[in-house]
PDB file of N, CA and C in Angstrom:
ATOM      1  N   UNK A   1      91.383 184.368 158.886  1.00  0.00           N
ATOM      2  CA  UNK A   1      90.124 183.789 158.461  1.00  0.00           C
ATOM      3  C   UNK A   1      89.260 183.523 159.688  1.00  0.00           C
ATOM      4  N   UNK A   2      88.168 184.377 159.627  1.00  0.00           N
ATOM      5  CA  UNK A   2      87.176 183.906 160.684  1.00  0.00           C
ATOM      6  C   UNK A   2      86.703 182.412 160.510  1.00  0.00           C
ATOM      7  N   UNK A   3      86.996 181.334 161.368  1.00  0.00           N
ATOM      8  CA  UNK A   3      86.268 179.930 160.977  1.00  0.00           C
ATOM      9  C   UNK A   3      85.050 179.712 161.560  1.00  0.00           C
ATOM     10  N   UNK A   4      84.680 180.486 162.213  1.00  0.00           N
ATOM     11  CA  UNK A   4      83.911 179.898 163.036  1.00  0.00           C
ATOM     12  C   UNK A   4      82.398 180.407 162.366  1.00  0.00           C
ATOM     13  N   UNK A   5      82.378 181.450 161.079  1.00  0.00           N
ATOM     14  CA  UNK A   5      81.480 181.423 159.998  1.00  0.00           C
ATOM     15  C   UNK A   5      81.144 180.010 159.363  1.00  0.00           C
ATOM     16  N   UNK A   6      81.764 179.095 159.609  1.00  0.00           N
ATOM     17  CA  UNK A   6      80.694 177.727 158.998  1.00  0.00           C
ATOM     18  C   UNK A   6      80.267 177.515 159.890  1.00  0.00           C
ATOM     19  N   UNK A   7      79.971 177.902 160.863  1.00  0.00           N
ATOM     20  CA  UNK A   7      78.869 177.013 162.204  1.00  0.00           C
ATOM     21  C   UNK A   7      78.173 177.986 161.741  1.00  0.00           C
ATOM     22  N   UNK A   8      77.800 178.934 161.293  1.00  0.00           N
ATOM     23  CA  UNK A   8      76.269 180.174 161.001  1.00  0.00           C
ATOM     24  C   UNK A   8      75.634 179.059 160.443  1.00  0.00           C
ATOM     25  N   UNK A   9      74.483 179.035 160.949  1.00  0.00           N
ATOM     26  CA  UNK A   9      73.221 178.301 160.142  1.00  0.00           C
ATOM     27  C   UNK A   9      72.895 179.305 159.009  1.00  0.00           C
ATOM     28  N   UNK A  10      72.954 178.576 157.443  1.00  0.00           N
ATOM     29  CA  UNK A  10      72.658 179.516 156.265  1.00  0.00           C
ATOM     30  C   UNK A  10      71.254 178.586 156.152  1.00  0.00           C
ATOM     31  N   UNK A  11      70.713 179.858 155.688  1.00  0.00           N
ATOM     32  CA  UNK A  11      68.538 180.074 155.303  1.00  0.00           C
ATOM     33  C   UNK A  11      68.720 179.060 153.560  1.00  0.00           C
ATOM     34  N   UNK A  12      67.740 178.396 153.697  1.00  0.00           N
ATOM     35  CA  UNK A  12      67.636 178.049 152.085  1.00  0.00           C
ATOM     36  C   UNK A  12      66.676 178.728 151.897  1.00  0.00           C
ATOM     37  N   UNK A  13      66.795 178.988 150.536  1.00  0.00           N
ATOM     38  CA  UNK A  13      65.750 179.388 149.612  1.00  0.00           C
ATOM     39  C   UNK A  13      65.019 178.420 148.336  1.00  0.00           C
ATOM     40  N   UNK A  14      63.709 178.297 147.962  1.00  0.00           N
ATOM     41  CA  UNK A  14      63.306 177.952 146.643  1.00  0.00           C
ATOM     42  C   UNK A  14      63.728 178.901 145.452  1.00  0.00           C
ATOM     43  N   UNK A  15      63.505 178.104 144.520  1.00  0.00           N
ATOM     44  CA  UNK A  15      63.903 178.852 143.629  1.00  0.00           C
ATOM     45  C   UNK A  15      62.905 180.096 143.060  1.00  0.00           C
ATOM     46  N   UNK A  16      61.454 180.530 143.701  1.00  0.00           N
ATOM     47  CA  UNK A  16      61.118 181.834 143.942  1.00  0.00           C
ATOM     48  C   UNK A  16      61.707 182.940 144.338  1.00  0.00           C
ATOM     49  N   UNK A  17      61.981 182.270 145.636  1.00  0.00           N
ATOM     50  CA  UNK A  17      62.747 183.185 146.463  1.00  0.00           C
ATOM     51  C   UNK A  17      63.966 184.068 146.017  1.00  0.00           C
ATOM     52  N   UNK A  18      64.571 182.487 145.336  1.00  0.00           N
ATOM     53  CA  UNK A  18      66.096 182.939 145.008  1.00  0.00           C
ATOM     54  C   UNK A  18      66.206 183.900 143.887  1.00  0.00           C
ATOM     55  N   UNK A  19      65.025 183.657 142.964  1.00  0.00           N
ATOM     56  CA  UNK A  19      64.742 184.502 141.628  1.00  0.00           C
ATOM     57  C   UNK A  19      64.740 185.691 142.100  1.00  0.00           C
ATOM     58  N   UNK A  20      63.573 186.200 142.945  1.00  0.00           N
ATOM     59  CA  UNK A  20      63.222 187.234 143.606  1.00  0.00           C
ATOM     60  C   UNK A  20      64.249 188.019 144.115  1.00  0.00           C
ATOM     61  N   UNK A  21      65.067 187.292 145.243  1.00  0.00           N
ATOM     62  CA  UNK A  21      66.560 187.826 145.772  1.00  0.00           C
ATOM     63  C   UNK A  21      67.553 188.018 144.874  1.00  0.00           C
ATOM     64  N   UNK A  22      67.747 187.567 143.704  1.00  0.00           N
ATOM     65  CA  UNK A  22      68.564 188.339 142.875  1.00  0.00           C
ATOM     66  C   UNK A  22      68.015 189.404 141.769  1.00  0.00           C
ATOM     67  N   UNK A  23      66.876 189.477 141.546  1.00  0.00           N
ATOM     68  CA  UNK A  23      66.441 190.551 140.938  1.00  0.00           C
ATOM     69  C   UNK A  23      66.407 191.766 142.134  1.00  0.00           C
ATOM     70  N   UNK A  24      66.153 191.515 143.305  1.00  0.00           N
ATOM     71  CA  UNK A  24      66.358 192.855 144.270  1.00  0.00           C
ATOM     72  C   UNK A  24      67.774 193.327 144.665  1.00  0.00           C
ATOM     73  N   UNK A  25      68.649 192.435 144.253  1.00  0.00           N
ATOM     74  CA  UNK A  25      70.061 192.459 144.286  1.00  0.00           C
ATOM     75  C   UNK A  25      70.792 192.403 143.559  1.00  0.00           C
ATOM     76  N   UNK A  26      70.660 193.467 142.602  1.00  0.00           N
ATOM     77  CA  UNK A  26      71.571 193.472 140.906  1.00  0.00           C
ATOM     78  C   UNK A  26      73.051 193.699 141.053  1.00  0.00           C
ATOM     79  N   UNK A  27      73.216 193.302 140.140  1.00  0.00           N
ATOM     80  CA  UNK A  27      74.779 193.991 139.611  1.00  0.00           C
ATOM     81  C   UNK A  27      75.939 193.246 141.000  1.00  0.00           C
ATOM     82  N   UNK A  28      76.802 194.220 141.488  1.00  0.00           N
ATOM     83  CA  UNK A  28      77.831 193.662 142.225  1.00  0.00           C
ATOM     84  C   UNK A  28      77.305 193.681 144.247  1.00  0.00           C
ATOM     85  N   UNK A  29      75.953 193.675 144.331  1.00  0.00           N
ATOM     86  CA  UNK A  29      75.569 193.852 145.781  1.00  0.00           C
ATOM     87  C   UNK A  29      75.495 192.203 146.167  1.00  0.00           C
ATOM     88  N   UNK A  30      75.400 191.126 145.566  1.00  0.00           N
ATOM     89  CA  UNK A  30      75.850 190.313 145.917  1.00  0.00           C
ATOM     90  C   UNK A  30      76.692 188.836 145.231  1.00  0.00           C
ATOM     91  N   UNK A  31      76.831 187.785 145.954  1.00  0.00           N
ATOM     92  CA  UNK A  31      77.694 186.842 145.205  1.00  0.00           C
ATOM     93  C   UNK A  31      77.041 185.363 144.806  1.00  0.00           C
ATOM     94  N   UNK A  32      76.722 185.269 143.610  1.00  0.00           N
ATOM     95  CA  UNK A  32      76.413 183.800 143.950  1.00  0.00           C
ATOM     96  C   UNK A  32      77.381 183.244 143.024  1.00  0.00           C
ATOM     97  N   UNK A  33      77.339 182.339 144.343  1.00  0.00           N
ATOM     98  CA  UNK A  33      78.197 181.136 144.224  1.00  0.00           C
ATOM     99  C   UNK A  33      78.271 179.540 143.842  1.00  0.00           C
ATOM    100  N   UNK A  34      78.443 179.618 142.301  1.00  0.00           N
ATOM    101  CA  UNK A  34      78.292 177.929 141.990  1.00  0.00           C
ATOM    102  C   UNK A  34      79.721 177.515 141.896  1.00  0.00           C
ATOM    103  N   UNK A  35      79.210 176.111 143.044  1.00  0.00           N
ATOM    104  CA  UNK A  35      80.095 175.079 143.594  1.00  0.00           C
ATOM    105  C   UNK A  35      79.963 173.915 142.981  1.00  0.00           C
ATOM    106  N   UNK A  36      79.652 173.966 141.750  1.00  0.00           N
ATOM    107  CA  UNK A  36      79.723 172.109 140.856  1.00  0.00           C
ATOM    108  C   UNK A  36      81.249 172.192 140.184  1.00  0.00           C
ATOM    109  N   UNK A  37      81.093 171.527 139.209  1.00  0.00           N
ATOM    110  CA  UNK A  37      82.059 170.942 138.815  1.00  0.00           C
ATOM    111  C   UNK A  37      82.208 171.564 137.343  1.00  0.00           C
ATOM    112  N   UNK A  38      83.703 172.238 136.449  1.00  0.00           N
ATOM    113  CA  UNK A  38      83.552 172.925 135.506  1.00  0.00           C
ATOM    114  C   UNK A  38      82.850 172.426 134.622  1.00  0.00           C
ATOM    115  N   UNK A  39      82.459 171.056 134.151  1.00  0.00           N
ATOM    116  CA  UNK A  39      81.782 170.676 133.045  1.00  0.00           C
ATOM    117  C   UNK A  39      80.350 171.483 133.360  1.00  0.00           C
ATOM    118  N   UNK A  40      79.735 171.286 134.549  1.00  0.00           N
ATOM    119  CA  UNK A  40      78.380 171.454 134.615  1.00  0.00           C
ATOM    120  C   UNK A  40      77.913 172.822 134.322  1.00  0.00           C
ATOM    121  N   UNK A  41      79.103 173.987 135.124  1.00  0.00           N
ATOM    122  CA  UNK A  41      79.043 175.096 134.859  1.00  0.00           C
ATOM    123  C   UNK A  41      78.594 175.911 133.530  1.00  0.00           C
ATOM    124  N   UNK A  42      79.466 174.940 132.408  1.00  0.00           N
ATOM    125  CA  UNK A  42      80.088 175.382 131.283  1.00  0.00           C
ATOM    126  C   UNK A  42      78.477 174.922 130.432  1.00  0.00           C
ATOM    127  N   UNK A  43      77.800 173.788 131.019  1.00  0.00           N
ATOM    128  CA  UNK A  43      76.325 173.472 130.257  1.00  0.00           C
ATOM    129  C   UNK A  43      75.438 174.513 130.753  1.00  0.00           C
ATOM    130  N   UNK A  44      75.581 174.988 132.426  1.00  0.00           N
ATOM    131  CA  UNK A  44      74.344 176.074 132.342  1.00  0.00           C
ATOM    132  C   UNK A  44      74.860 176.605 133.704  1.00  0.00           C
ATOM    133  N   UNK A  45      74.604 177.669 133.677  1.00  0.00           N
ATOM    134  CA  UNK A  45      74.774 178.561 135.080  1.00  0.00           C
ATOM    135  C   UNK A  45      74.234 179.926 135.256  1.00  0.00           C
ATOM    136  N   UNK A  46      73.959 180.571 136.064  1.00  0.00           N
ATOM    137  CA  UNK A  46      73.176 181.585 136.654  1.00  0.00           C
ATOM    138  C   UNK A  46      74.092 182.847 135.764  1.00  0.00           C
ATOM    139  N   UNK A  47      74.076 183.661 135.068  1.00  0.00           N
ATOM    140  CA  UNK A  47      74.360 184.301 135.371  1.00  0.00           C
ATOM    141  C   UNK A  47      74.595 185.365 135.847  1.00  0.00           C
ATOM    142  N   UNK A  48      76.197 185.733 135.908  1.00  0.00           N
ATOM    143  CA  UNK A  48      77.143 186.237 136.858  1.00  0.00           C
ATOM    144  C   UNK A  48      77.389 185.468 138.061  1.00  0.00           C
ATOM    145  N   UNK A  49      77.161 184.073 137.700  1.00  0.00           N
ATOM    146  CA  UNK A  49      77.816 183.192 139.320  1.00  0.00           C
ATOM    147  C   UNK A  49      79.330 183.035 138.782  1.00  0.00           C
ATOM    148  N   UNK A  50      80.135 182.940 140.237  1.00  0.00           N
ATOM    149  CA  UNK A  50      81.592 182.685 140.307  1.00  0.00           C
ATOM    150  C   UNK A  50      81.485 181.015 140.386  1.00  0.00           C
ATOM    151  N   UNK A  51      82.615 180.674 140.047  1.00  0.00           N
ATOM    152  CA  UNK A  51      82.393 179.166 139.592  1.00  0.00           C
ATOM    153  C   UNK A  51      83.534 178.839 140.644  1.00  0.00           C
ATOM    154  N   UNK A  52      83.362 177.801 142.033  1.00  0.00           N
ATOM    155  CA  UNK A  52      84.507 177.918 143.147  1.00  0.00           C
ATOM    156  C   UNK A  52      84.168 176.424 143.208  1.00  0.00           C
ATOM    157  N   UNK A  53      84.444 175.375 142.506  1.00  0.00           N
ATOM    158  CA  UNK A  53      84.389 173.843 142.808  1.00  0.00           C
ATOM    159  C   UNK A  53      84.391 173.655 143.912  1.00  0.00           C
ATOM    160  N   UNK A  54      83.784 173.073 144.875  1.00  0.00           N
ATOM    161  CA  UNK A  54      83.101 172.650 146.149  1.00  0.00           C
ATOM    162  C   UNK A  54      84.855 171.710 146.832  1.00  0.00           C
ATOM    163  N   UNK A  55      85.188 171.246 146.307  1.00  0.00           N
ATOM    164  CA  UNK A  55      86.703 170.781 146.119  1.00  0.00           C
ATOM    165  C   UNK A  55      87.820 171.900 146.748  1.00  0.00           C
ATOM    166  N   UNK A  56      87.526 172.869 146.052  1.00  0.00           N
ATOM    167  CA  UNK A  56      88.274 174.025 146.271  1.00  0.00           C
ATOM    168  C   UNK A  56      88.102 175.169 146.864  1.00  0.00           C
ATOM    169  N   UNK A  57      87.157 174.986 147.263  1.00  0.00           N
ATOM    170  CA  UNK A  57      86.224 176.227 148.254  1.00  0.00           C
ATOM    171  C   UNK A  57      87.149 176.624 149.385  1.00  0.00           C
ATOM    172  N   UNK A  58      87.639 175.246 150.274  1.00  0.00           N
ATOM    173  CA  UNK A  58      88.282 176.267 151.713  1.00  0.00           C
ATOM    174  C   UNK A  58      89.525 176.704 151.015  1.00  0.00           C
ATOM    175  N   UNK A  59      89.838 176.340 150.147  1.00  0.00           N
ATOM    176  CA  UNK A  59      91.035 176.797 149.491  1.00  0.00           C
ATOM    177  C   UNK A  59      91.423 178.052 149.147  1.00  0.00           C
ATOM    178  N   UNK A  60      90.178 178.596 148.342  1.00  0.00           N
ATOM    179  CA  UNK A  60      89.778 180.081 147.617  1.00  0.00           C
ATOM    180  C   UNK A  60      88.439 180.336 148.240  1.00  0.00           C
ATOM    181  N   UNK A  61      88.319 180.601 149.827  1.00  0.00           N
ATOM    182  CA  UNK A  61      87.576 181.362 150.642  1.00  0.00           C
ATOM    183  C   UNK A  61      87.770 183.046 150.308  1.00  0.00           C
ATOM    184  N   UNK A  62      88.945 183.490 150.241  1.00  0.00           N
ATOM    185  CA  UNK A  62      89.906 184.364 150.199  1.00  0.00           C
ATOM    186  C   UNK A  62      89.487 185.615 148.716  1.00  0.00           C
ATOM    187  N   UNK A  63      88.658 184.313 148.038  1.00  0.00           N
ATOM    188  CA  UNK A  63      88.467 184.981 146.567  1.00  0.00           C
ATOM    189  C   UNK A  63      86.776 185.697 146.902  1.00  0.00           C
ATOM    190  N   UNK A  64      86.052 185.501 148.088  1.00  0.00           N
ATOM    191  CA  UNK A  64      84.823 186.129 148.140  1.00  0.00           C
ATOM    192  C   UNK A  64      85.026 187.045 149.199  1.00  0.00           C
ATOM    193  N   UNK A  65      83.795 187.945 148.792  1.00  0.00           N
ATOM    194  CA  UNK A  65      84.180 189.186 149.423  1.00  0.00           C
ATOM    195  C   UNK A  65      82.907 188.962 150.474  1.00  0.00           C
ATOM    196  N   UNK A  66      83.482 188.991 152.220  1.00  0.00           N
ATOM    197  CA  UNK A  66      82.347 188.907 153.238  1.00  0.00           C
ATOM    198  C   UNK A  66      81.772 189.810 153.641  1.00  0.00           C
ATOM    199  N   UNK A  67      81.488 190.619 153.068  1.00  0.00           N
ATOM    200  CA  UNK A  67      80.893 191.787 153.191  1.00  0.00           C
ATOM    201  C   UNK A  67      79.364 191.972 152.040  1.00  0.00           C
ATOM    202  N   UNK A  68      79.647 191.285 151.792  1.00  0.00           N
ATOM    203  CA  UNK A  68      78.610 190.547 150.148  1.00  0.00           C
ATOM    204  C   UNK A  68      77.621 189.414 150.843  1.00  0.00           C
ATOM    205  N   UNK A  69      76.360 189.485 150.374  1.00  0.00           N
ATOM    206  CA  UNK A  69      75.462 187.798 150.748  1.00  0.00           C
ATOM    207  C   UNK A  69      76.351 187.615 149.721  1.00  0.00           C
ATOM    208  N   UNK A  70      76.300 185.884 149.960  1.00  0.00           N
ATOM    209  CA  UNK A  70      76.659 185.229 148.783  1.00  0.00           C
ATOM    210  C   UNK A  70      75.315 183.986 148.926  1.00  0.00           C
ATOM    211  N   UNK A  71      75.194 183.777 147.782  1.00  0.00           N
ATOM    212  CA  UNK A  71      74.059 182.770 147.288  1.00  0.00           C
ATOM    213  C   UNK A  71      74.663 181.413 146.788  1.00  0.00           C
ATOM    214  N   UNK A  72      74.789 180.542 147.367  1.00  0.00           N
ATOM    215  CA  UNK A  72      75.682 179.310 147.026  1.00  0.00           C
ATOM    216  C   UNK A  72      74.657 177.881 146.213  1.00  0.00           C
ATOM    217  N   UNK A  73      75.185 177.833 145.196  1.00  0.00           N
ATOM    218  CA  UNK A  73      74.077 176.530 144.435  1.00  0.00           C
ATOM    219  C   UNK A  73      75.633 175.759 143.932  1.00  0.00           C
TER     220      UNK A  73
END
């Protein structure tokens, strides 16, 4: 595991942006990633986001592919 990928400063986006960046990025070119909690998921979520509880993230690093942006909400 490369660690030293959490010191990268990650860009935010509005939610223009972010709209925009996933309509130019369909299908499997990238990952977004929601980090809440399963109840919240299960009321509303993006889809095609992977659901990785913020809890469990360094845990299942392993489950995203780094070769992918991933979009994290």
């Amino acid at each position: 595991m490369k660690w030293m990928q959490f010191f990268t400063p990650a860009k935010s986006m509005d939610f223009k942006e972010t709209k925009s960046y996933i309509l130019q990025h369909p299908g499997d070119e990238i990952t977004i990633l929601d980090v809440r909690q399963p109840s919240e998921y299960q009321e509303s979520h993006i889809p095609g986001a992977t659901l990785i509880p913020l809890p469990q993230l360094s845990d299942r690093l392993l489950d995203l592919d780094p070769e992918k942006p991933t979009l994290v909400y």
